[in-house]
Protein backbone atom coordinates (compact mmCIF):
# COMPACT_ATOMS: atom_id res chain seq x y z
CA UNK A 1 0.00 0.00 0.00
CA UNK A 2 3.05 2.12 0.68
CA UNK A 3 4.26 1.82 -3.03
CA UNK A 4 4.54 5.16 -5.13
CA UNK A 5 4.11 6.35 -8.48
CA UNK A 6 6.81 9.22 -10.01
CA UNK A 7 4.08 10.51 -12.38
CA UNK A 8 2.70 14.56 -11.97
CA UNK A 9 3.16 14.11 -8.18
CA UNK A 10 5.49 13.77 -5.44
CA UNK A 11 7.56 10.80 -4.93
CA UNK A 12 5.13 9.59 -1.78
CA UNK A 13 2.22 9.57 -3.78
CA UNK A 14 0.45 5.93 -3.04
CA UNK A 15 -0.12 3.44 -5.94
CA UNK A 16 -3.99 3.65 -5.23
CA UNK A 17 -4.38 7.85 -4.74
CA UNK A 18 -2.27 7.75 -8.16
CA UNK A 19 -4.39 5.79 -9.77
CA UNK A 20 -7.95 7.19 -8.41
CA UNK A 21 -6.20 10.71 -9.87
CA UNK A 22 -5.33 9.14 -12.91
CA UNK A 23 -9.15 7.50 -13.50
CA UNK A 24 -10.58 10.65 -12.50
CA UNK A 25 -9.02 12.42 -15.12
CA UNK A 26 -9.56 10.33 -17.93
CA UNK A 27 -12.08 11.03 -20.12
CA UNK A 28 -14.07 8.07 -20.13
CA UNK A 29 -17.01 9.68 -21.08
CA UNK A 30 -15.52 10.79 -24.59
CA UNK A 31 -14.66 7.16 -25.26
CA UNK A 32 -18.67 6.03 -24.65
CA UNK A 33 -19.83 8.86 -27.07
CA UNK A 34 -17.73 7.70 -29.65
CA UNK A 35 -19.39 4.18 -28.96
CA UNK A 36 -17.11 2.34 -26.43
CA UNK A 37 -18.09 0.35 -24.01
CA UNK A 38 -16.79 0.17 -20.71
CA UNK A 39 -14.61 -2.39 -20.81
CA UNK A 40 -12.35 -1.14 -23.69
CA UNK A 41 -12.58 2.23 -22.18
CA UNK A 42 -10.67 0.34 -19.43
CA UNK A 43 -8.30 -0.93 -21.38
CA UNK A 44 -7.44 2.08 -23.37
CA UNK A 45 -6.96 3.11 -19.71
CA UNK A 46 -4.56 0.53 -18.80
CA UNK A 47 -2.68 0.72 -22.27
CA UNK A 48 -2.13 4.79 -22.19
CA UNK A 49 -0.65 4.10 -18.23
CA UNK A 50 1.24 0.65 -19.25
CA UNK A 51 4.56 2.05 -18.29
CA UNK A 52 3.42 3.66 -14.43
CA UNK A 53 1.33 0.58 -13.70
CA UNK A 54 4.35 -1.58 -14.32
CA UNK A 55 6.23 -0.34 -12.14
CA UNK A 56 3.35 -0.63 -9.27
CA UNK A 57 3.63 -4.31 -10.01
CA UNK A 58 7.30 -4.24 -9.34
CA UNK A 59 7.12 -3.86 -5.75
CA UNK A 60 3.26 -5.12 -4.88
CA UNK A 61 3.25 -7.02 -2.22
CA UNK A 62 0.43 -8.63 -0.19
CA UNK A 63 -1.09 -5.76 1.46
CA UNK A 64 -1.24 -3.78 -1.61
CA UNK A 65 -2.87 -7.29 -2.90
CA UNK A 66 -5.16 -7.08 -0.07
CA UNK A 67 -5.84 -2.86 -0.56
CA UNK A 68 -6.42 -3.74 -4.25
CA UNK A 69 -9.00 -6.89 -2.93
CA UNK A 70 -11.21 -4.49 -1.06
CA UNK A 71 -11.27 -1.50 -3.86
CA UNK A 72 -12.77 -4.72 -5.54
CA UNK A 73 -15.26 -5.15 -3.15
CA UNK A 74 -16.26 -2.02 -2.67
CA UNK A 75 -16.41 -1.13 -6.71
CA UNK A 76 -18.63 -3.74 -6.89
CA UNK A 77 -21.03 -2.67 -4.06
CA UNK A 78 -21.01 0.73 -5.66
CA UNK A 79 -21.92 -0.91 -9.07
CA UNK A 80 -24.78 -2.94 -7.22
CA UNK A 81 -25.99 -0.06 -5.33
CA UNK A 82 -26.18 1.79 -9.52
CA UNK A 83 -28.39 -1.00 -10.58
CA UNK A 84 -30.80 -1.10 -7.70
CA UNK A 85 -31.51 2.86 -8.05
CA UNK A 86 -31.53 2.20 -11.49
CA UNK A 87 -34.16 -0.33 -11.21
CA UNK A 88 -35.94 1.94 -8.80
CA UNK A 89 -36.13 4.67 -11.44
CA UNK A 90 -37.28 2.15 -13.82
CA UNK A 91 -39.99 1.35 -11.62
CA UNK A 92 -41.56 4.66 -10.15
CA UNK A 93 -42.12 5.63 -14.27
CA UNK A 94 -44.32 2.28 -14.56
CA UNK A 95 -46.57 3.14 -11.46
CA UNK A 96 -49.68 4.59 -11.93
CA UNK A 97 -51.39 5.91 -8.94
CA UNK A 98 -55.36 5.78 -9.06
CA UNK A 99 -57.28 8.01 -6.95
CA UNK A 100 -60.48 5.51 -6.01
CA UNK A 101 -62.48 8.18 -3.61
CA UNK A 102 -62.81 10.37 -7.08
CA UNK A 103 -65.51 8.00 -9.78
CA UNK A 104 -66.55 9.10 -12.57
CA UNK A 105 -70.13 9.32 -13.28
C-alpha cells in the first residue's frame, strides 16, 4: 500500500491515490460517445498508463494485494448499489397511482 508512483506528483504519492487521480481524469465519457463500451474504455486506460502501472507491479506485495482486494469489493457494491436505483427509477415511471375516492359518473 506504501508503493509510489513518479508521475505529476510527489515521490510519496500511493499506488492507489495515483491511480484514483489518474481514473478521474480520464475522459471516459468521450470514449462512450464515440461508442465504447466500458470495458475497452478500461483498457485504453490501462494501455495509455502501461509504463506507471508496471512499475506498481514491481514492488506489490500482499497488502497492496489485499488494498487492491477491497477497492474490488467495494467497486462492486457501488456498481450494485447503480443497478438497484436504477431499477428503482425504472420502476416509479411504470406506477400509476389511481385516486379511487374520485368515480366518474
Amino acid at each position: 500500500m506504501k508503493k509510489i508512483i513518479n508521475k505529476k506528483q510527489n515521490k510519496n504519492e500511493p499506488w492507489f491515490k495515483w491511480l484514483t487521480r489518474e481514473l478521474n481524469s480520464y475522459e471516459a465519457f468521450q470514449d462512450f460517445i464515440s461508442g465504447k463500451n466500458p470495458l475497452d474504455v478500461a483498457e485504453d486506460f490501462i494501455s495509455r498508463n502501461s509504463i506507471a502501472i508496471s512499475e506498481v507491479f514491481e514492488d506489490f506485495d500482499e497488502e497492496d494485494k489485499d488494498t487492491l482486494d477491497q477497492f474490488l469489493k467495494l467497486t462492486e457494491c457501488e456498481m450494485h448499489v447503480f443497478r438497484i436505483l436504477e431499477k428503482q427509477i425504472e420502476l416509479r415511471k411504470k406506477v400509476r397511482f389511481v385516486d379511487f375516492k374520485k368515480r366518474k359518473n
